[in-house]
PDB file of N, CA and C in Angstrom:
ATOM      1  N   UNK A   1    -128.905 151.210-100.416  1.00  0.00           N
ATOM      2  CA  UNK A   1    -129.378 152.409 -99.756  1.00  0.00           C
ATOM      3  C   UNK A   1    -128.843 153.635-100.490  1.00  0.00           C
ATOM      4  N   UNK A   2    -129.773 154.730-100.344  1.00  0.00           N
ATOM      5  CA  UNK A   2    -129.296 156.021-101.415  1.00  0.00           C
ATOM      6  C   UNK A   2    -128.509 156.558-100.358  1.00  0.00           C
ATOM      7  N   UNK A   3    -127.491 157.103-101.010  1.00  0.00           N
ATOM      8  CA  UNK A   3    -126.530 157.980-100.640  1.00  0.00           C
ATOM      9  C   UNK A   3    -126.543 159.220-100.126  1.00  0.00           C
ATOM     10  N   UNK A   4    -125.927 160.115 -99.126  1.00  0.00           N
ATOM     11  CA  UNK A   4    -126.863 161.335 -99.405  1.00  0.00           C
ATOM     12  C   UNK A   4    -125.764 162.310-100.357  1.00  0.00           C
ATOM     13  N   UNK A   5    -124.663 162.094-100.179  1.00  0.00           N
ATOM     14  CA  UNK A   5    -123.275 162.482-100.999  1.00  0.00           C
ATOM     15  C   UNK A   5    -122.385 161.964-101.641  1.00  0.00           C
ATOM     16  N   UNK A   6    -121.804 162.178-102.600  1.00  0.00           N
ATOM     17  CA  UNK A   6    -120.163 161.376-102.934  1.00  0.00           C
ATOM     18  C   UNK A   6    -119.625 162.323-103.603  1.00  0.00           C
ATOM     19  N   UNK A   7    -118.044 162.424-103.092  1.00  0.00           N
ATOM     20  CA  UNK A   7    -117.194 163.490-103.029  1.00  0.00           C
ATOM     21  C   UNK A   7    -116.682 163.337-104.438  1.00  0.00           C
ATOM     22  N   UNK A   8    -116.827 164.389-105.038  1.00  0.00           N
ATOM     23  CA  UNK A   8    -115.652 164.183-106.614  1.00  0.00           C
ATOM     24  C   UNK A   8    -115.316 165.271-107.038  1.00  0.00           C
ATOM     25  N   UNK A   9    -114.781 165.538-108.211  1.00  0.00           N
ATOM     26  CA  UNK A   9    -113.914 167.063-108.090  1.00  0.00           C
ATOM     27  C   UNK A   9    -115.437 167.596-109.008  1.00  0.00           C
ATOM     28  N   UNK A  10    -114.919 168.919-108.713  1.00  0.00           N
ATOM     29  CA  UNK A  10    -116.070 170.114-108.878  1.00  0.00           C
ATOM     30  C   UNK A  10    -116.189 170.462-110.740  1.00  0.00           C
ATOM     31  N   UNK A  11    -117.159 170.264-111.214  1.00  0.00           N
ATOM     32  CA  UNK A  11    -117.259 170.785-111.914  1.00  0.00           C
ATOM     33  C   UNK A  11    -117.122 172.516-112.492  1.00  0.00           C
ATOM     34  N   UNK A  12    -117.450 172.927-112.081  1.00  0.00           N
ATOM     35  CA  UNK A  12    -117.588 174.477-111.971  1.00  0.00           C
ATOM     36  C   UNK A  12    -116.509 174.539-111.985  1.00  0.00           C
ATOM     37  N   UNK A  13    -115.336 174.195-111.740  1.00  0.00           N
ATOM     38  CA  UNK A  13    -114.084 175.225-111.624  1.00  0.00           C
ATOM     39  C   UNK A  13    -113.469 175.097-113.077  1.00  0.00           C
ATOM     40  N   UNK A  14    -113.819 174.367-113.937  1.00  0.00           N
ATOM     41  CA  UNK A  14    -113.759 173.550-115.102  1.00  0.00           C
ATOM     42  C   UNK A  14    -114.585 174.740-116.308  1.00  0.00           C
ATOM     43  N   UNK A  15    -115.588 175.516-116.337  1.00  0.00           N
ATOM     44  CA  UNK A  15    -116.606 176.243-117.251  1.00  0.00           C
ATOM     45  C   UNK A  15    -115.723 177.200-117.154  1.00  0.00           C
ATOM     46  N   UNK A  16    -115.987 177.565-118.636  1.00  0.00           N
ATOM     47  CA  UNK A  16    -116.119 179.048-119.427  1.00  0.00           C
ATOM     48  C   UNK A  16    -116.447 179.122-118.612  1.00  0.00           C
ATOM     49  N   UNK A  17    -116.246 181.098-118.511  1.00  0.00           N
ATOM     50  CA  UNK A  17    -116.586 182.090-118.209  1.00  0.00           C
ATOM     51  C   UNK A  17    -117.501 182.502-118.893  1.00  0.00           C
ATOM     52  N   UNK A  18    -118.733 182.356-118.931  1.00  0.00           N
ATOM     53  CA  UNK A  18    -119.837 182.362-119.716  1.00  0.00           C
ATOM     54  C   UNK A  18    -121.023 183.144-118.884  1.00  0.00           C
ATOM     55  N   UNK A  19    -121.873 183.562-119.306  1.00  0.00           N
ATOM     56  CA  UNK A  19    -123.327 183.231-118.464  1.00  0.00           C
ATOM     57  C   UNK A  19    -124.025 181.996-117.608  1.00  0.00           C
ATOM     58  N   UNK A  20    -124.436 181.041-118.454  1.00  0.00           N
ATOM     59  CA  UNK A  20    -124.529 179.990-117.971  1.00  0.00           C
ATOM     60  C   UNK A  20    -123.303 179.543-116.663  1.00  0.00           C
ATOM     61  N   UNK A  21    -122.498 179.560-117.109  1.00  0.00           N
ATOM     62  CA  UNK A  21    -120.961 178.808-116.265  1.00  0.00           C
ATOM     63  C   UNK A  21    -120.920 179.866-114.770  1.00  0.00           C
ATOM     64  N   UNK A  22    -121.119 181.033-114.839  1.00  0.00           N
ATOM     65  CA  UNK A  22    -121.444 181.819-113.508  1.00  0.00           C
ATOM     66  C   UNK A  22    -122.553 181.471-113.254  1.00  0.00           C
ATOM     67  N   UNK A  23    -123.716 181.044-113.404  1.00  0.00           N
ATOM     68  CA  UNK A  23    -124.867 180.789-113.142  1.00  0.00           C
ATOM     69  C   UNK A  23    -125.235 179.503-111.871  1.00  0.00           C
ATOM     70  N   UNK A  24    -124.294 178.446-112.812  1.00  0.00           N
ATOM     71  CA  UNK A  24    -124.018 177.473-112.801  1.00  0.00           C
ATOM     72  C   UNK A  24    -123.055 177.406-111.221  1.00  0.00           C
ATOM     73  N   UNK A  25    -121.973 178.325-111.049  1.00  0.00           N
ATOM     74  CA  UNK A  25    -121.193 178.228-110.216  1.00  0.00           C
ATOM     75  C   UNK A  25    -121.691 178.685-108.959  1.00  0.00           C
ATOM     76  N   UNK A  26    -122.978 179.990-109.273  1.00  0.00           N
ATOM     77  CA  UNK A  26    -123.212 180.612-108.242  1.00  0.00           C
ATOM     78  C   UNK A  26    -124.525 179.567-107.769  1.00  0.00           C
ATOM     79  N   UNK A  27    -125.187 178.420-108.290  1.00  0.00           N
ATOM     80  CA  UNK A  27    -126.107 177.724-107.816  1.00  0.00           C
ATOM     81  C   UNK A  27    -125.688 176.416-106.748  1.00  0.00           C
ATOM     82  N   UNK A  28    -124.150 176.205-107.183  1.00  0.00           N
ATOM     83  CA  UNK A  28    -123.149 175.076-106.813  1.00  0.00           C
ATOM     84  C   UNK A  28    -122.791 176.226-105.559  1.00  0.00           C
ATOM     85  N   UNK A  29    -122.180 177.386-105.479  1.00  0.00           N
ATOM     86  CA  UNK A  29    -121.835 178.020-104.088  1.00  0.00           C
ATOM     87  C   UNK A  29    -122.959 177.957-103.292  1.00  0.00           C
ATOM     88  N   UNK A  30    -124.141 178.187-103.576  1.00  0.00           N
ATOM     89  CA  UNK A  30    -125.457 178.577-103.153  1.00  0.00           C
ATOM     90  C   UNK A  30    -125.622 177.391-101.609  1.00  0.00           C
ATOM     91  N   UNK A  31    -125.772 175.897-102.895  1.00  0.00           N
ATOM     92  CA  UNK A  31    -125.938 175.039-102.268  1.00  0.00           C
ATOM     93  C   UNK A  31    -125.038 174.100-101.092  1.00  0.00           C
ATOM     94  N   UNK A  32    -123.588 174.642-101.978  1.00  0.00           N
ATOM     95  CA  UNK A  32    -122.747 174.204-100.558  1.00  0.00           C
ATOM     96  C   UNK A  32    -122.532 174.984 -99.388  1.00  0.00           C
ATOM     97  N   UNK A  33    -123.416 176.240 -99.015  1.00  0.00           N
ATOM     98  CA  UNK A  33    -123.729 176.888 -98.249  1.00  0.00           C
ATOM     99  C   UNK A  33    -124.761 176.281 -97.269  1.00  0.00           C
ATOM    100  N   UNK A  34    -125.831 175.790 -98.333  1.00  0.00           N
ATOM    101  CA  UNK A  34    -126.924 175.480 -97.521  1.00  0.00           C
ATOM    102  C   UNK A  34    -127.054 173.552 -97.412  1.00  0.00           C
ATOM    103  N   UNK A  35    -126.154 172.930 -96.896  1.00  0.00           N
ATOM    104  CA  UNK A  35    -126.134 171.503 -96.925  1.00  0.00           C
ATOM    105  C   UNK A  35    -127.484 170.831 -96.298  1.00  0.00           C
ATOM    106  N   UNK A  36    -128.055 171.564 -95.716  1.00  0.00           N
ATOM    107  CA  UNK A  36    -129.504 170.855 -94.566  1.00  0.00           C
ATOM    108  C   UNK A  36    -129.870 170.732 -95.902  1.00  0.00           C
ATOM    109  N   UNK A  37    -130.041 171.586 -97.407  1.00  0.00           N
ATOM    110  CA  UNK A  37    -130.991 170.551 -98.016  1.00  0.00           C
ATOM    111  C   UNK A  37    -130.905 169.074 -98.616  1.00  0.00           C
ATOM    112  N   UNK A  38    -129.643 168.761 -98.313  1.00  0.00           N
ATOM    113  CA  UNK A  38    -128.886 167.489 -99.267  1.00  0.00           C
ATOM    114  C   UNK A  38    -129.971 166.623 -98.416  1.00  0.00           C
ATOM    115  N   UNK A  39    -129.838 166.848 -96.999  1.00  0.00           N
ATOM    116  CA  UNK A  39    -130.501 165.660 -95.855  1.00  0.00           C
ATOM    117  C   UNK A  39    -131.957 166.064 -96.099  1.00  0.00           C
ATOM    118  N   UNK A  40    -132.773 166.970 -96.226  1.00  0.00           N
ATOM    119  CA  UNK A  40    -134.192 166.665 -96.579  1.00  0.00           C
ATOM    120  C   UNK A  40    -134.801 166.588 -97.831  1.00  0.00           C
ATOM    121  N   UNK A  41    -133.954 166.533 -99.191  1.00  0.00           N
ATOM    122  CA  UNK A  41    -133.962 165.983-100.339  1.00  0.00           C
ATOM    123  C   UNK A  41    -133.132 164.607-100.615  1.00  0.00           C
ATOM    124  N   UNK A  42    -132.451 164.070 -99.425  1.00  0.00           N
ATOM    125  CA  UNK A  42    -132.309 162.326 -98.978  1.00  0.00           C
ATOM    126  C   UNK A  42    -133.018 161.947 -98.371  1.00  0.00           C
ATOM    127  N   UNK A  43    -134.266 162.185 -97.746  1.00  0.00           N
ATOM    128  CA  UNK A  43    -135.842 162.133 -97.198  1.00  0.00           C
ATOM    129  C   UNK A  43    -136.751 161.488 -97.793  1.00  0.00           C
ATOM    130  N   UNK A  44    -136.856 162.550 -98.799  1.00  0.00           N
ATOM    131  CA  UNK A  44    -137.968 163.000 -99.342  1.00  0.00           C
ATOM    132  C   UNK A  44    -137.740 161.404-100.670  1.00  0.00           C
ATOM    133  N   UNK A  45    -136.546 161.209-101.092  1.00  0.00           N
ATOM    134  CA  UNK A  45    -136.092 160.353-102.062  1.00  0.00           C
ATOM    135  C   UNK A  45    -136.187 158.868-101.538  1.00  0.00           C
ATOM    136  N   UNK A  46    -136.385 158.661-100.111  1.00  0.00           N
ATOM    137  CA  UNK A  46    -135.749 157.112 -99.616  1.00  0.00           C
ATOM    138  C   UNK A  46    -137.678 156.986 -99.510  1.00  0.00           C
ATOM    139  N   UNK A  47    -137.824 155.725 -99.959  1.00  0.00           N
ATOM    140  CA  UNK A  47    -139.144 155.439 -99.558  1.00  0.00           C
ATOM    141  C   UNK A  47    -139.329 154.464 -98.162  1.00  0.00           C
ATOM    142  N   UNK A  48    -140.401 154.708 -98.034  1.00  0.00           N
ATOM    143  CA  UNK A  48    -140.683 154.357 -96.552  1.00  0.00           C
ATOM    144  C   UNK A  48    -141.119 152.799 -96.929  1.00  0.00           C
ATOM    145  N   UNK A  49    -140.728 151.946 -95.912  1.00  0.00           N
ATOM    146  CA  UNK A  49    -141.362 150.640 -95.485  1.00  0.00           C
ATOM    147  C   UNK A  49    -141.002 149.887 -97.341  1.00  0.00           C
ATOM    148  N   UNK A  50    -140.063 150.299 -98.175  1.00  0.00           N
ATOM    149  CA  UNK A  50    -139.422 149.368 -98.754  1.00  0.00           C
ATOM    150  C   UNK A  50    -138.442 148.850 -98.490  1.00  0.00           C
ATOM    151  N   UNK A  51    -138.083 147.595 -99.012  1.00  0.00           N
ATOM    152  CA  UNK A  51    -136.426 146.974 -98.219  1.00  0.00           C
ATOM    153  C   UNK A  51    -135.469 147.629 -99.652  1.00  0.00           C
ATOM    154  N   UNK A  52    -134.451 147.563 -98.781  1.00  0.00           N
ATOM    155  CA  UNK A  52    -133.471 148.239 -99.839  1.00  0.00           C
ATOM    156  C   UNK A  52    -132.655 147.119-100.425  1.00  0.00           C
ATOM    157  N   UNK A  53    -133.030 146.804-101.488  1.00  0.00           N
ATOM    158  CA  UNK A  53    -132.563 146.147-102.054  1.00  0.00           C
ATOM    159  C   UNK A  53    -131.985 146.734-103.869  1.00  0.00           C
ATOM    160  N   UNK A  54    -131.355 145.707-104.207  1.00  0.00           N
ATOM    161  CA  UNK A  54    -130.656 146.238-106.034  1.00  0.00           C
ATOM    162  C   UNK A  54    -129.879 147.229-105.711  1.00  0.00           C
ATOM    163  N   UNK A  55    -129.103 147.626-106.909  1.00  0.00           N
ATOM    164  CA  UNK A  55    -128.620 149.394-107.133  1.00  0.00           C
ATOM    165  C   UNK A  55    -129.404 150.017-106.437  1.00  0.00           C
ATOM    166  N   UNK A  56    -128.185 151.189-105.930  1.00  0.00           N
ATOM    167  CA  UNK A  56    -128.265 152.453-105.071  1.00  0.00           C
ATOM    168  C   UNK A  56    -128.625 152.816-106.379  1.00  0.00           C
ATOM    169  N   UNK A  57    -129.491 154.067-105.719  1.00  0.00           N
ATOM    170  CA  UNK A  57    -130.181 155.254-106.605  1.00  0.00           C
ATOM    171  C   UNK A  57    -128.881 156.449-106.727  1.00  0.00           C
ATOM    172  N   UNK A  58    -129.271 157.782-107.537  1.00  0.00           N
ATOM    173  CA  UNK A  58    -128.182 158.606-107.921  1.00  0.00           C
ATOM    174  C   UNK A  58    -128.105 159.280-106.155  1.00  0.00           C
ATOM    175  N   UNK A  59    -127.056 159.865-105.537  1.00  0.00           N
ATOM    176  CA  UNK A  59    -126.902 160.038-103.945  1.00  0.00           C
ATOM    177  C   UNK A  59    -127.751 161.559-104.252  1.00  0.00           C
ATOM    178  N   UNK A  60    -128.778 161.681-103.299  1.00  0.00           N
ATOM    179  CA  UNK A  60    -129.486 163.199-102.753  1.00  0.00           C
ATOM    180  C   UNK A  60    -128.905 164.278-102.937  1.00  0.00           C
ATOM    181  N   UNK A  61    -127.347 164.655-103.086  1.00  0.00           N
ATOM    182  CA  UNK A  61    -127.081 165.617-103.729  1.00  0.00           C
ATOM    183  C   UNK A  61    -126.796 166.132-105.136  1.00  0.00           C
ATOM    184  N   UNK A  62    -126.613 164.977-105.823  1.00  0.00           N
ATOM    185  CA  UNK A  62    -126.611 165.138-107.513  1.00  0.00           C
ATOM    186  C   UNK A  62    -128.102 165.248-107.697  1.00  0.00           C
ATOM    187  N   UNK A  63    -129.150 164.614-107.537  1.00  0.00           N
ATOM    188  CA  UNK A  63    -130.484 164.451-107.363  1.00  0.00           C
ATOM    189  C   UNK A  63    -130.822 166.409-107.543  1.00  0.00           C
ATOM    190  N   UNK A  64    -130.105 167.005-106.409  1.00  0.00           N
ATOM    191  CA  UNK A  64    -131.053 168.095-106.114  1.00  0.00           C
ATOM    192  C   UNK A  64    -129.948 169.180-107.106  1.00  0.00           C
ATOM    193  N   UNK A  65    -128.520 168.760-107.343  1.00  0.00           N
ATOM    194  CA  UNK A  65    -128.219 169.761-108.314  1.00  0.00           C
ATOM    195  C   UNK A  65    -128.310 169.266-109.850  1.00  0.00           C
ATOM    196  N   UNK A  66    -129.064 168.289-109.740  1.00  0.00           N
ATOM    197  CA  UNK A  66    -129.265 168.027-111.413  1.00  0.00           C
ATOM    198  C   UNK A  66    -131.015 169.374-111.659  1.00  0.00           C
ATOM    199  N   UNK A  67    -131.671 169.009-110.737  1.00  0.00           N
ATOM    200  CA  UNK A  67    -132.902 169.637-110.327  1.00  0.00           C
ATOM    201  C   UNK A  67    -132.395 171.103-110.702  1.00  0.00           C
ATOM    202  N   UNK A  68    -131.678 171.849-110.054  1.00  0.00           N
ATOM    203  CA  UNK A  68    -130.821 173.272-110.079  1.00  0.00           C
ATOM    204  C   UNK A  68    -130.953 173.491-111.769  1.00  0.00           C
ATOM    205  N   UNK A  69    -129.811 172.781-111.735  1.00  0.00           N
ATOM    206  CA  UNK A  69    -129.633 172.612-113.297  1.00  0.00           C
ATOM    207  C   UNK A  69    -130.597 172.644-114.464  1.00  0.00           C
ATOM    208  N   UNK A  70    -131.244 172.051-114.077  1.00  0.00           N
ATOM    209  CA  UNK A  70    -132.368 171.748-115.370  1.00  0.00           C
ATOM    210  C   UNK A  70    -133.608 172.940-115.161  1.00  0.00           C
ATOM    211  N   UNK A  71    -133.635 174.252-114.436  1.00  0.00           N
ATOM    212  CA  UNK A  71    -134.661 175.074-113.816  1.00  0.00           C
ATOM    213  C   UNK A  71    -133.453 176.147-114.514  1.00  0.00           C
ATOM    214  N   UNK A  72    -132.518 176.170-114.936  1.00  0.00           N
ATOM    215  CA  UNK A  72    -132.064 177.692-116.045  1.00  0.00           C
ATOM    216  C   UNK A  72    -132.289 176.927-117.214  1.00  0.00           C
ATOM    217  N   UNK A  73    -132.244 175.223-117.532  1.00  0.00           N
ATOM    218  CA  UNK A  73    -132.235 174.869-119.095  1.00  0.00           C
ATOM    219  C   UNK A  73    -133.337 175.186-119.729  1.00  0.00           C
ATOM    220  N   UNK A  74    -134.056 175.101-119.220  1.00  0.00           N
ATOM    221  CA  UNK A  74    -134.960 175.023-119.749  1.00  0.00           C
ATOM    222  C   UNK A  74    -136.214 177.231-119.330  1.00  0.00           C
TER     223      UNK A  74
END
């Protein structure tokens, strides 16, 4: 079953002082502000009427800040 969290130390406190690295930090504050989205981007990810079986998928909140992430890389 997917996860909707797993606790590990923060990246962000870790970056240059850069552009990116404030960017980065202020998208990570953003979101631990707004946690309701972790639970409807762990929704939107679990499929319906499959059995859960094999490996867990990546947990709903790396999911939605990899998403973050990759919307300044590009």
């Amino acid at each position: 079953m997917r996860q909707e969290r797993t606790v590990q130390a923060s990246l962000f406190d870790l970056f240059a002082d850069h552009e990116i690295g404030r960017e980065l930090k202020a998208m990570s504050q953003w979101l631990d502000e707004h946690r309701e989205l972790i639970g409807l981007a762990a929704e939107d990810l679990r499929r319906r009427g499959v059995k859960e079986t094999g490996r867990e998928g990546l947990p709903a909140e790396s999911v939605l800040r990899c998403l973050f992430s990759s919307s300044i890389a590009s």
